[in-house]
PDB file of N, CA and C in Angstrom:
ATOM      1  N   UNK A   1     -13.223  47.339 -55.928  1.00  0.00           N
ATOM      2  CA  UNK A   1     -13.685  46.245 -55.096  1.00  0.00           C
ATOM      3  C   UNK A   1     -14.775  46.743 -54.155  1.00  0.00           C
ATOM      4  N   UNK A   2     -16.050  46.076 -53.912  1.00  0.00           N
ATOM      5  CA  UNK A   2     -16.805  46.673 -53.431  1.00  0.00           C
ATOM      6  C   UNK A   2     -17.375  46.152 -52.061  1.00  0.00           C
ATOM      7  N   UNK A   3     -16.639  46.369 -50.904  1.00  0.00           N
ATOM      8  CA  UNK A   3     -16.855  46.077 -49.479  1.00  0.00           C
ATOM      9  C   UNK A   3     -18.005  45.686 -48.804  1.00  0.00           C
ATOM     10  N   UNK A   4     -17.553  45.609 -47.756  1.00  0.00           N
ATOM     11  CA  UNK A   4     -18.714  45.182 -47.088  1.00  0.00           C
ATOM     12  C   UNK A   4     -20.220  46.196 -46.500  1.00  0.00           C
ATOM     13  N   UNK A   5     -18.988  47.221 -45.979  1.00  0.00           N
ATOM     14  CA  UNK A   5     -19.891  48.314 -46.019  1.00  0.00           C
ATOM     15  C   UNK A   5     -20.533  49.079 -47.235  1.00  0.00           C
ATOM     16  N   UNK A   6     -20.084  48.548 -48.246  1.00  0.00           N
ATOM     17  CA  UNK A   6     -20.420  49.489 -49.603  1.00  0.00           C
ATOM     18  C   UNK A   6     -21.759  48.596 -49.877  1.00  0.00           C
ATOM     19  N   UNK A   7     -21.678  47.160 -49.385  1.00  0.00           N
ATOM     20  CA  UNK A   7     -23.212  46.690 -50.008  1.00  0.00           C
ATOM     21  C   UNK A   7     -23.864  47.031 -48.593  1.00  0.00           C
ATOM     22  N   UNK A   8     -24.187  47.098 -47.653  1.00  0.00           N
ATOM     23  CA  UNK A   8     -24.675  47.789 -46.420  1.00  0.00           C
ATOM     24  C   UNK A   8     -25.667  48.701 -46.845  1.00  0.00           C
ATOM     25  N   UNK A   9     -25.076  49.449 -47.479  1.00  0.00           N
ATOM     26  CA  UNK A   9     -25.327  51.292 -47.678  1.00  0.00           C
ATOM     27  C   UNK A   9     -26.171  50.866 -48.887  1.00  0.00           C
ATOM     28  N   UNK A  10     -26.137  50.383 -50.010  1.00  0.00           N
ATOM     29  CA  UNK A  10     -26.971  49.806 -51.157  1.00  0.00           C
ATOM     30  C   UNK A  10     -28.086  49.138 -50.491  1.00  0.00           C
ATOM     31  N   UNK A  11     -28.059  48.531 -49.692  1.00  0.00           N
ATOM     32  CA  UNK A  11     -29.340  47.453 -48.985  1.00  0.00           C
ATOM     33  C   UNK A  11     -30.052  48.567 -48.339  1.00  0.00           C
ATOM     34  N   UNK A  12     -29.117  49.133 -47.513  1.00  0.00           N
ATOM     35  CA  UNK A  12     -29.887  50.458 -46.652  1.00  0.00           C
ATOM     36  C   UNK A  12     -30.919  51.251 -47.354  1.00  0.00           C
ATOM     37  N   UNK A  13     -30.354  51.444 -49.378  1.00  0.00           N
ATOM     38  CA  UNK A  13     -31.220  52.604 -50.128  1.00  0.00           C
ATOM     39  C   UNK A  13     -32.503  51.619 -50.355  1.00  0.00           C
ATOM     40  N   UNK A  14     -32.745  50.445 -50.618  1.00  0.00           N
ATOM     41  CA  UNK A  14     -33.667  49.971 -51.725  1.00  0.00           C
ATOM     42  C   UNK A  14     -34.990  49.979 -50.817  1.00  0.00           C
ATOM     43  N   UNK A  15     -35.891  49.482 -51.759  1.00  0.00           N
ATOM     44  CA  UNK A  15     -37.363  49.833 -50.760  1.00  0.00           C
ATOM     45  C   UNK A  15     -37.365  48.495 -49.582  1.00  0.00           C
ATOM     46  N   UNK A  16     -38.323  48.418 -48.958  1.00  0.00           N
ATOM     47  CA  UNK A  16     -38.879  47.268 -48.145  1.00  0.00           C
ATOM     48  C   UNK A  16     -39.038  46.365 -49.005  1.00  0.00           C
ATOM     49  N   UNK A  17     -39.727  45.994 -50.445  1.00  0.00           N
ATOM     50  CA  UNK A  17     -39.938  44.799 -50.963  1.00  0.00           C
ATOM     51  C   UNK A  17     -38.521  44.164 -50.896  1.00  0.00           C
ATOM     52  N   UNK A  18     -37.769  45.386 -51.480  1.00  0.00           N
ATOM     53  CA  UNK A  18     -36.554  44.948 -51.915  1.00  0.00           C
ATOM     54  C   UNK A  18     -35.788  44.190 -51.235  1.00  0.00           C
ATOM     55  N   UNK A  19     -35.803  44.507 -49.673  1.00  0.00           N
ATOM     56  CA  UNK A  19     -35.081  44.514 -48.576  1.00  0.00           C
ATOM     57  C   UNK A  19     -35.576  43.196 -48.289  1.00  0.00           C
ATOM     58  N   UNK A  20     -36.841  42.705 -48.537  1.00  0.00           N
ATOM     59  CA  UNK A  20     -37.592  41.308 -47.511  1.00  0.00           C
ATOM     60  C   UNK A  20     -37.270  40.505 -48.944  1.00  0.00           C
ATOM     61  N   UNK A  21     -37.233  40.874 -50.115  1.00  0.00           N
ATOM     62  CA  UNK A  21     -36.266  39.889 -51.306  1.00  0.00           C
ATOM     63  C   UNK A  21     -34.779  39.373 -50.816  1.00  0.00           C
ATOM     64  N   UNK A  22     -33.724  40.591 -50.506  1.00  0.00           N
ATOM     65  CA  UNK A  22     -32.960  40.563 -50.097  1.00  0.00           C
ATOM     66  C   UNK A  22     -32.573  38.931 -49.168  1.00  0.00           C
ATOM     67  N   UNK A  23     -33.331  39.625 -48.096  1.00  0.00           N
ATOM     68  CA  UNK A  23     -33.814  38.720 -46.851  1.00  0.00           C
ATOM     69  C   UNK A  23     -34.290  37.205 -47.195  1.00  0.00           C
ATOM     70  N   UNK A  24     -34.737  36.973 -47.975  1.00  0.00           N
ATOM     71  CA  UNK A  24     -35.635  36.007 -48.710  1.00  0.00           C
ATOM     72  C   UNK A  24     -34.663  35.226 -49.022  1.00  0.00           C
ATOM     73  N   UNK A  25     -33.843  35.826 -50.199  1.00  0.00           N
ATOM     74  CA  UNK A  25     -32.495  35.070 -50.846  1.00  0.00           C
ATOM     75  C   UNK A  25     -31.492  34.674 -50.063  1.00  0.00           C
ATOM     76  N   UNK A  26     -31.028  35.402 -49.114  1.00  0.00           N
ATOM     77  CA  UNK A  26     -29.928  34.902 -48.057  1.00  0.00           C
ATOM     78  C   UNK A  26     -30.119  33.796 -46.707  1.00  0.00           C
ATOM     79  N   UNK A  27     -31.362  33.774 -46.798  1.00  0.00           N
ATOM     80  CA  UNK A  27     -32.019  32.623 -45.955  1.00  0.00           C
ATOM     81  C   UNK A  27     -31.914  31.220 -46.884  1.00  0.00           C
ATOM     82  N   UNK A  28     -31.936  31.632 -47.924  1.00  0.00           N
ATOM     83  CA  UNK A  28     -32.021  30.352 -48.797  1.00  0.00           C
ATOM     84  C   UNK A  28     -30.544  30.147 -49.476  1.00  0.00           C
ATOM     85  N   UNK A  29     -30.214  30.991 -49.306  1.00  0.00           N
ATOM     86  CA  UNK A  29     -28.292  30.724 -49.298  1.00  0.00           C
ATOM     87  C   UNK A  29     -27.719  30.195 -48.118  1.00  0.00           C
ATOM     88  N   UNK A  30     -28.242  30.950 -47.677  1.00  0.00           N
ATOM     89  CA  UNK A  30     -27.306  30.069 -45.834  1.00  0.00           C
ATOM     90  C   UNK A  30     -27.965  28.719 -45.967  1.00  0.00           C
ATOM     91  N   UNK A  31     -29.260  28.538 -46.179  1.00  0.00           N
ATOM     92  CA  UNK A  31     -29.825  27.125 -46.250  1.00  0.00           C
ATOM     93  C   UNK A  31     -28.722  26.101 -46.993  1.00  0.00           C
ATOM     94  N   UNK A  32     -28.454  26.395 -48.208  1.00  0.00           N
ATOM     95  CA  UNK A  32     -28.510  25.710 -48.953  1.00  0.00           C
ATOM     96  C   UNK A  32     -26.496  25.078 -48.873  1.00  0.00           C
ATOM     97  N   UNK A  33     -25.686  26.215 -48.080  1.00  0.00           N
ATOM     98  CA  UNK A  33     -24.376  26.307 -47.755  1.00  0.00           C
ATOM     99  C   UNK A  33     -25.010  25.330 -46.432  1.00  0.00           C
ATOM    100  N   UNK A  34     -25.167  25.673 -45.305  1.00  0.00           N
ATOM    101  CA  UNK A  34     -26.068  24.373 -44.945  1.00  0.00           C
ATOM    102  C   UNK A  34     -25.758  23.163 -44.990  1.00  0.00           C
ATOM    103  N   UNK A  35     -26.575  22.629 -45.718  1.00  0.00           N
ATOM    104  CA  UNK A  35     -26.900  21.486 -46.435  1.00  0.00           C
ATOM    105  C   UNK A  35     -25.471  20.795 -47.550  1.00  0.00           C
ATOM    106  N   UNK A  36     -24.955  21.757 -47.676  1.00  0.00           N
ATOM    107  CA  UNK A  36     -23.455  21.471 -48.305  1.00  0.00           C
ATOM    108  C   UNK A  36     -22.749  20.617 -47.353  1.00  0.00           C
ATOM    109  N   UNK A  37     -22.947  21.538 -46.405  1.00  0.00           N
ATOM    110  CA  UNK A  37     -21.982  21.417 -45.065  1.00  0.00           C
ATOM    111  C   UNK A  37     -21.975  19.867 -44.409  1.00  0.00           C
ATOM    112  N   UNK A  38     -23.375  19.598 -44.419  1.00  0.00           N
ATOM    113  CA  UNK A  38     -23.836  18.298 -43.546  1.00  0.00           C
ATOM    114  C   UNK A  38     -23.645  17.150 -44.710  1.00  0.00           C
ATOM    115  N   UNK A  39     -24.114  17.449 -46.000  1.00  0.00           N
ATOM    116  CA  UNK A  39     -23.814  16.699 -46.911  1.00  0.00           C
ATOM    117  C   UNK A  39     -21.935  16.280 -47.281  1.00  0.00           C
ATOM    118  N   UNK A  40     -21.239  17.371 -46.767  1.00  0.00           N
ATOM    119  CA  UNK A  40     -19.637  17.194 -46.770  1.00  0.00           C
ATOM    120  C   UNK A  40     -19.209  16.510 -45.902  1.00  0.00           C
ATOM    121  N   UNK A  41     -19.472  16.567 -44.839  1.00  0.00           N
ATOM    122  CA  UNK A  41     -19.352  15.674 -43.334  1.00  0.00           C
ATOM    123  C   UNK A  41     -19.638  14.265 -43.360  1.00  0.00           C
ATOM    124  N   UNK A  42     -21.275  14.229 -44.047  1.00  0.00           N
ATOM    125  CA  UNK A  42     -21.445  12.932 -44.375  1.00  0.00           C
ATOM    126  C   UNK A  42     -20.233  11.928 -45.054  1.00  0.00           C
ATOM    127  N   UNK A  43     -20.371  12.991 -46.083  1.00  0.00           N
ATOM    128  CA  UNK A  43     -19.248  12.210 -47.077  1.00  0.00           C
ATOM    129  C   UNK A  43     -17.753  11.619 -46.161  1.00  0.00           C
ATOM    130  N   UNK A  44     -17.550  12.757 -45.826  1.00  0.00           N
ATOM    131  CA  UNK A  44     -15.773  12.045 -44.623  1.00  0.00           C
ATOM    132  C   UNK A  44     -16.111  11.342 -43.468  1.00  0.00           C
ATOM    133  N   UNK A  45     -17.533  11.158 -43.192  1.00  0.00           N
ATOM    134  CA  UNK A  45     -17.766  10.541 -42.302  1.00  0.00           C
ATOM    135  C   UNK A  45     -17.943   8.786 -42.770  1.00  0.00           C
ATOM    136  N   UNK A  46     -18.736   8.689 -44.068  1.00  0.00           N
ATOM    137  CA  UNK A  46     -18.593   7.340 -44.820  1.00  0.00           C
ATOM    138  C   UNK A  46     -17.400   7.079 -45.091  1.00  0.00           C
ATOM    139  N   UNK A  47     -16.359   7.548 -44.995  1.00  0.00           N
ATOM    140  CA  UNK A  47     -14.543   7.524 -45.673  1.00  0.00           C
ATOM    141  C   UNK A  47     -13.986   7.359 -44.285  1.00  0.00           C
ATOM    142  N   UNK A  48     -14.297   7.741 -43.213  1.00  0.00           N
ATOM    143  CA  UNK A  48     -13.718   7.332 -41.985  1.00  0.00           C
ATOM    144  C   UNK A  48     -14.523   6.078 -41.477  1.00  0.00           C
ATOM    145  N   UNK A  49     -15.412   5.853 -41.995  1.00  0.00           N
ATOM    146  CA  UNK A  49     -16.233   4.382 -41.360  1.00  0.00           C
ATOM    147  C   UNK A  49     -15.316   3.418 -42.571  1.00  0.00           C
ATOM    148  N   UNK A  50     -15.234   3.807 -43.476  1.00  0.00           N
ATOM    149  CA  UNK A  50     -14.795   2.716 -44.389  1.00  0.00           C
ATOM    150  C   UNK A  50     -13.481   2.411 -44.413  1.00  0.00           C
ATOM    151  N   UNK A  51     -12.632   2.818 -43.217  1.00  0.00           N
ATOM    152  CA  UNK A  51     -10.810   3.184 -42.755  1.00  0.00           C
ATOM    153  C   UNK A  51     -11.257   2.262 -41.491  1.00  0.00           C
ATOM    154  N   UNK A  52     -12.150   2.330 -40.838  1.00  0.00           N
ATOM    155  CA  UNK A  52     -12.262   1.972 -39.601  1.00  0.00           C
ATOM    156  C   UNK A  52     -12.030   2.648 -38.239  1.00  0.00           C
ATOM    157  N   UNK A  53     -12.224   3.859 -39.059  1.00  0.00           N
ATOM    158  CA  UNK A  53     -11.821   5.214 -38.292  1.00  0.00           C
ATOM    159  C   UNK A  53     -12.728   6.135 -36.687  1.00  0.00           C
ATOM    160  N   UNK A  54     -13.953   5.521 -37.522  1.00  0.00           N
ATOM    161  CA  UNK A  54     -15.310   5.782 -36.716  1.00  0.00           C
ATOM    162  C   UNK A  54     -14.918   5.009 -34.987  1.00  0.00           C
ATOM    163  N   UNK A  55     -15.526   5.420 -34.463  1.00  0.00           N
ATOM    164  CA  UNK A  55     -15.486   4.779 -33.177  1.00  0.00           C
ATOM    165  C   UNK A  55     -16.848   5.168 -32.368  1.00  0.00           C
ATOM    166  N   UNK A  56     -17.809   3.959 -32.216  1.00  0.00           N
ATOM    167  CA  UNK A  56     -18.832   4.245 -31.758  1.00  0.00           C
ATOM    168  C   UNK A  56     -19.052   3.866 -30.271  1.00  0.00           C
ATOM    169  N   UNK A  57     -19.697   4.199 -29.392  1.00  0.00           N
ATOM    170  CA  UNK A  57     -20.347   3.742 -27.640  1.00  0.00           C
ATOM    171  C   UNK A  57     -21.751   4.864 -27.668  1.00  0.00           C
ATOM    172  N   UNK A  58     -22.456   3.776 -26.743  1.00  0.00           N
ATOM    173  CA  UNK A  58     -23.104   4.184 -26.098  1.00  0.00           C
ATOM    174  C   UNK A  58     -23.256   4.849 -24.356  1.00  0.00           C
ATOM    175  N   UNK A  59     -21.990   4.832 -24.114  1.00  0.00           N
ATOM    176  CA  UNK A  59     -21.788   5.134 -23.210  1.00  0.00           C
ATOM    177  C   UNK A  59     -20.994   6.360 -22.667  1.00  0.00           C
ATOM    178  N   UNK A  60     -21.677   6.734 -21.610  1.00  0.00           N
ATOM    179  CA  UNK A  60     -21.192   8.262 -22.019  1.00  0.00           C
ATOM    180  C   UNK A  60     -19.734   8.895 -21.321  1.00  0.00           C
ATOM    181  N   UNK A  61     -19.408   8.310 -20.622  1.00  0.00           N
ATOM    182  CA  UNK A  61     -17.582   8.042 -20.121  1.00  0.00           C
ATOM    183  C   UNK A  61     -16.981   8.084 -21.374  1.00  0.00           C
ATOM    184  N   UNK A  62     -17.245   7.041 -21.832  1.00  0.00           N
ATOM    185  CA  UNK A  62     -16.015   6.166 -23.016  1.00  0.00           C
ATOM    186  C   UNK A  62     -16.448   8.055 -24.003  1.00  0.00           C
ATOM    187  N   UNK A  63     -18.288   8.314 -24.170  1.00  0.00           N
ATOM    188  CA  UNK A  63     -17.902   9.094 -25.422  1.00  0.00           C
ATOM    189  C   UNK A  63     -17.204  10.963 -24.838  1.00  0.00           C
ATOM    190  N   UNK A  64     -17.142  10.987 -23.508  1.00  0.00           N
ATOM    191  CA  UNK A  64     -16.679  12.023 -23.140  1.00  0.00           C
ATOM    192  C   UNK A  64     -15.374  11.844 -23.548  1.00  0.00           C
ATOM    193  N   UNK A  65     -14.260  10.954 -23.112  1.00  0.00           N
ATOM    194  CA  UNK A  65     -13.398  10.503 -23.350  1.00  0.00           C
ATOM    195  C   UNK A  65     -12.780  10.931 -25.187  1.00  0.00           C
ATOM    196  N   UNK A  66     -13.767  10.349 -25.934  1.00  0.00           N
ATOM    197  CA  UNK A  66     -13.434  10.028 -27.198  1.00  0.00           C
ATOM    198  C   UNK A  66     -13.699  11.546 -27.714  1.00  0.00           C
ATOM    199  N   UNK A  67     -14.447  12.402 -27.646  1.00  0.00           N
ATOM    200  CA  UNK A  67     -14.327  13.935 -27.786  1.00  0.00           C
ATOM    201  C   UNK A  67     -13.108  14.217 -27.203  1.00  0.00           C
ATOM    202  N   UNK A  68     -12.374  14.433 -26.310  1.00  0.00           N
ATOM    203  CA  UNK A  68     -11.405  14.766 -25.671  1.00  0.00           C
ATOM    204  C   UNK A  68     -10.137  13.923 -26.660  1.00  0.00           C
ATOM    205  N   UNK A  69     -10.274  13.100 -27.536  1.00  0.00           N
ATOM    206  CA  UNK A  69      -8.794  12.860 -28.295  1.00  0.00           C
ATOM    207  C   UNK A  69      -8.832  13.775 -29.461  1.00  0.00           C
TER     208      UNK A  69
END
């Protein structure tokens, strides 16, 4: 099984291209986990509007309030 520190030490050997590839790809992974994320939320967020679950104000008492349940 190959740890965390074991890919560390592999990233540590490879050249600079390698390293700003590296860099390159994991920016566009976190992006894209991301975008999962907000796209998942969405989704339970249309499933709690469609329960009647949502609870909206413009006001900022009532929405301090409504964070706090």
């Amino acid at each position: 099984m190959t740890t965390f520190h074991d890919v560390v030490e592999v990233i540590k050997s490879l050249s600079t291209d390698e390293k700003q590839e590296i860099s390159i790809l994991l920016q566009q992974y976190i992006r894209e986990e991301r975008r999962d994320q907000i796209y998942d939320n969405f989704q339970l967020a249309q499933v709690e509007e469609q329960k009647g679950e949502l609870k909206f104000s413009s006001n900022i008492n009532e929405l301090k309030q409504l964070i706090e349940e």
